[in-house]
PDB file of N, CA and C in Angstrom:
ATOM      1  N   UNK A   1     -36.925  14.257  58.491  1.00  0.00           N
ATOM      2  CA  UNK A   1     -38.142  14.381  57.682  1.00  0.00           C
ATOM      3  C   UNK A   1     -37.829  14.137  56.200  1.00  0.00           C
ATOM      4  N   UNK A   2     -36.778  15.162  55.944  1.00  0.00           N
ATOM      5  CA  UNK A   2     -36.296  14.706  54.544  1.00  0.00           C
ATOM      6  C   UNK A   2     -36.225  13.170  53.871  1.00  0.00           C
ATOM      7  N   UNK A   3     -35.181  12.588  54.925  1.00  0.00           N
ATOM      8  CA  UNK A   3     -34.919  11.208  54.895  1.00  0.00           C
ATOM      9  C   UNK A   3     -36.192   9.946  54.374  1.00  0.00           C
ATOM     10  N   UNK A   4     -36.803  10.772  55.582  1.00  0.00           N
ATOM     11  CA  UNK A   4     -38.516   9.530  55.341  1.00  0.00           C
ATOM     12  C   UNK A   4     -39.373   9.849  54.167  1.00  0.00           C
ATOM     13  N   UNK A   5     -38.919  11.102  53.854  1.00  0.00           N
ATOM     14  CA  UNK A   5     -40.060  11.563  52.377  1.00  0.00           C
ATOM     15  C   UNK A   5     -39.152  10.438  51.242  1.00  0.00           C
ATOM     16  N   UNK A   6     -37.698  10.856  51.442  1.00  0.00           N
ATOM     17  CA  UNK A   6     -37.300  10.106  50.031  1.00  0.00           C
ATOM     18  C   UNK A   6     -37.109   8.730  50.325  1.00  0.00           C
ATOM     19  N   UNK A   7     -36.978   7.850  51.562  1.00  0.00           N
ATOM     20  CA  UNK A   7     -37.073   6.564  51.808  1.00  0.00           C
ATOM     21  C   UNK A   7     -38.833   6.111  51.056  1.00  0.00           C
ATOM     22  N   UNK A   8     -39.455   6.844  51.349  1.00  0.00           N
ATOM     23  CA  UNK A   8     -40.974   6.609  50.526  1.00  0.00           C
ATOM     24  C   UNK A   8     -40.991   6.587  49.387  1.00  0.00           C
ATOM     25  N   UNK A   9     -40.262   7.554  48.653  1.00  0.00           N
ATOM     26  CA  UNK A   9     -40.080   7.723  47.176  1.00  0.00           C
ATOM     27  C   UNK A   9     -39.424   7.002  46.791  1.00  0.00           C
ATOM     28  N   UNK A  10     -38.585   6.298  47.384  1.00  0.00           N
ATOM     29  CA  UNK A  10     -37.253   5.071  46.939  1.00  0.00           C
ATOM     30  C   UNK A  10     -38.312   3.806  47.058  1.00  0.00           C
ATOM     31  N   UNK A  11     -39.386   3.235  47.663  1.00  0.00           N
ATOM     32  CA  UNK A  11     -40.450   2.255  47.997  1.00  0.00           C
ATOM     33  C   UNK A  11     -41.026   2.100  46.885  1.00  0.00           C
ATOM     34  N   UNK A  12     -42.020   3.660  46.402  1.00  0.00           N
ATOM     35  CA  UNK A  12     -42.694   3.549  45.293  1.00  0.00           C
ATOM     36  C   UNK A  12     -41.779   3.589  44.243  1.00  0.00           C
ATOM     37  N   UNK A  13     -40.720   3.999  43.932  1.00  0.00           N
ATOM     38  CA  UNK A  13     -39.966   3.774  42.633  1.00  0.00           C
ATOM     39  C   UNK A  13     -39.850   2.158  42.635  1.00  0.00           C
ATOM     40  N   UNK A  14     -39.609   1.457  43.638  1.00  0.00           N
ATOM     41  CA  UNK A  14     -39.206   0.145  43.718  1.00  0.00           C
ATOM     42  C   UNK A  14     -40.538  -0.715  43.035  1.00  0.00           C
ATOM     43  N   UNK A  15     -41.601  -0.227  44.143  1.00  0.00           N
ATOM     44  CA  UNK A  15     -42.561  -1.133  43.838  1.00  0.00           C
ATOM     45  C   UNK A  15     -43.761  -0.986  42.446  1.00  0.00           C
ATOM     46  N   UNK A  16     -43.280   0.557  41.657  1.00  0.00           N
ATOM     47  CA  UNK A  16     -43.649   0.499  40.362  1.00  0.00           C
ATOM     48  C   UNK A  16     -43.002  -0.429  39.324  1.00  0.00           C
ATOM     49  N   UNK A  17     -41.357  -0.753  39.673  1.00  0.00           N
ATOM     50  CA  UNK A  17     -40.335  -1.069  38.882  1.00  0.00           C
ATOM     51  C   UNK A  17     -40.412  -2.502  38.831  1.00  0.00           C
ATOM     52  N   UNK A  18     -41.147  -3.501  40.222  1.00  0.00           N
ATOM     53  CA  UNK A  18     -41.598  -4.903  40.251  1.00  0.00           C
ATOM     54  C   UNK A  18     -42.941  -5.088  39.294  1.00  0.00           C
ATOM     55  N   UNK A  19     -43.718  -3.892  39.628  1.00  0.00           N
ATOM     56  CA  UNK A  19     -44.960  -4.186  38.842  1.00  0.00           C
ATOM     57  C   UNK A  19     -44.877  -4.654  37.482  1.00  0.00           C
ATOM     58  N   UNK A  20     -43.719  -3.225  36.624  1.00  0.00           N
ATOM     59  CA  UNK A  20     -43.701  -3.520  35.293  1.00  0.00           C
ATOM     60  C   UNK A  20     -43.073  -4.556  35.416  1.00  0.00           C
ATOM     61  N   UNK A  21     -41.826  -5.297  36.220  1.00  0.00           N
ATOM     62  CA  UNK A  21     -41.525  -6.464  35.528  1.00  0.00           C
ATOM     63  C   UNK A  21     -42.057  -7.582  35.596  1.00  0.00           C
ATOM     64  N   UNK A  22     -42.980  -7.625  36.234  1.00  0.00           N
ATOM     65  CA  UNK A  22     -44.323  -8.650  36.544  1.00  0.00           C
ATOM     66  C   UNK A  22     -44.715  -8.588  35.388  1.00  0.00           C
ATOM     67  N   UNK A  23     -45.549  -7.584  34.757  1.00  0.00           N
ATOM     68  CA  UNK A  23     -46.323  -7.648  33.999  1.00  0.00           C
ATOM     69  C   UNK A  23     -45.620  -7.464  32.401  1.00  0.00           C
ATOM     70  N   UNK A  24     -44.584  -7.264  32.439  1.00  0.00           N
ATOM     71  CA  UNK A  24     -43.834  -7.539  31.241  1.00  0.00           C
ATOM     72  C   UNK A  24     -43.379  -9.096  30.872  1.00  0.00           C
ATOM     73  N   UNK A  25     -43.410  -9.967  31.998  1.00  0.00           N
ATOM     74  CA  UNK A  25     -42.913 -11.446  32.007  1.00  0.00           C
ATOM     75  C   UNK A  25     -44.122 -11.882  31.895  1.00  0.00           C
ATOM     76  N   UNK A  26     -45.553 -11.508  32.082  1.00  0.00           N
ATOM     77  CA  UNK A  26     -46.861 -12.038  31.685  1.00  0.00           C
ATOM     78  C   UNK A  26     -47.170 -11.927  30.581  1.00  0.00           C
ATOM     79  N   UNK A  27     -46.550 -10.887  30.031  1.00  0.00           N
ATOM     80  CA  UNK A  27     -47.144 -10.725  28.605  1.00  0.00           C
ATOM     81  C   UNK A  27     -46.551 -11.476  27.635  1.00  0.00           C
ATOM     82  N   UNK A  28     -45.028 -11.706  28.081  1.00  0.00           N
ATOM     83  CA  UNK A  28     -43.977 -12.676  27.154  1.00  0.00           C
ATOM     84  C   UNK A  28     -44.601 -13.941  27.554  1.00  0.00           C
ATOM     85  N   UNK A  29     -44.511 -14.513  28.450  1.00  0.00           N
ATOM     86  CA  UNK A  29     -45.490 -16.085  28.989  1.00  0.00           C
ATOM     87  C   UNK A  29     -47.123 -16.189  27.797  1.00  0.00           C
ATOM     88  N   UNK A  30     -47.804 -14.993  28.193  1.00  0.00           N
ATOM     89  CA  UNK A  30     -49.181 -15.493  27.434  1.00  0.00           C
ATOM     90  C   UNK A  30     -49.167 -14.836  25.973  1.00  0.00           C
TER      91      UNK A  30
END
């Protein structure tokens, strides 16, 4: 149980950490 709570929390850390660099390379581009 443990495992799958922080495998989730390791996902969203990930997929906040793509967002900003998405949107940090958009802002340098425009």
């Amino acid at each position: 149980m443990y495992y799958y709570l922080i495998n989730i929390m390791i996902d969203f850390f990930v997929r906040s950490l793509k967002i900003k660099v998405i949107s940090t390379s958009f802002k340098t581009k425009f």
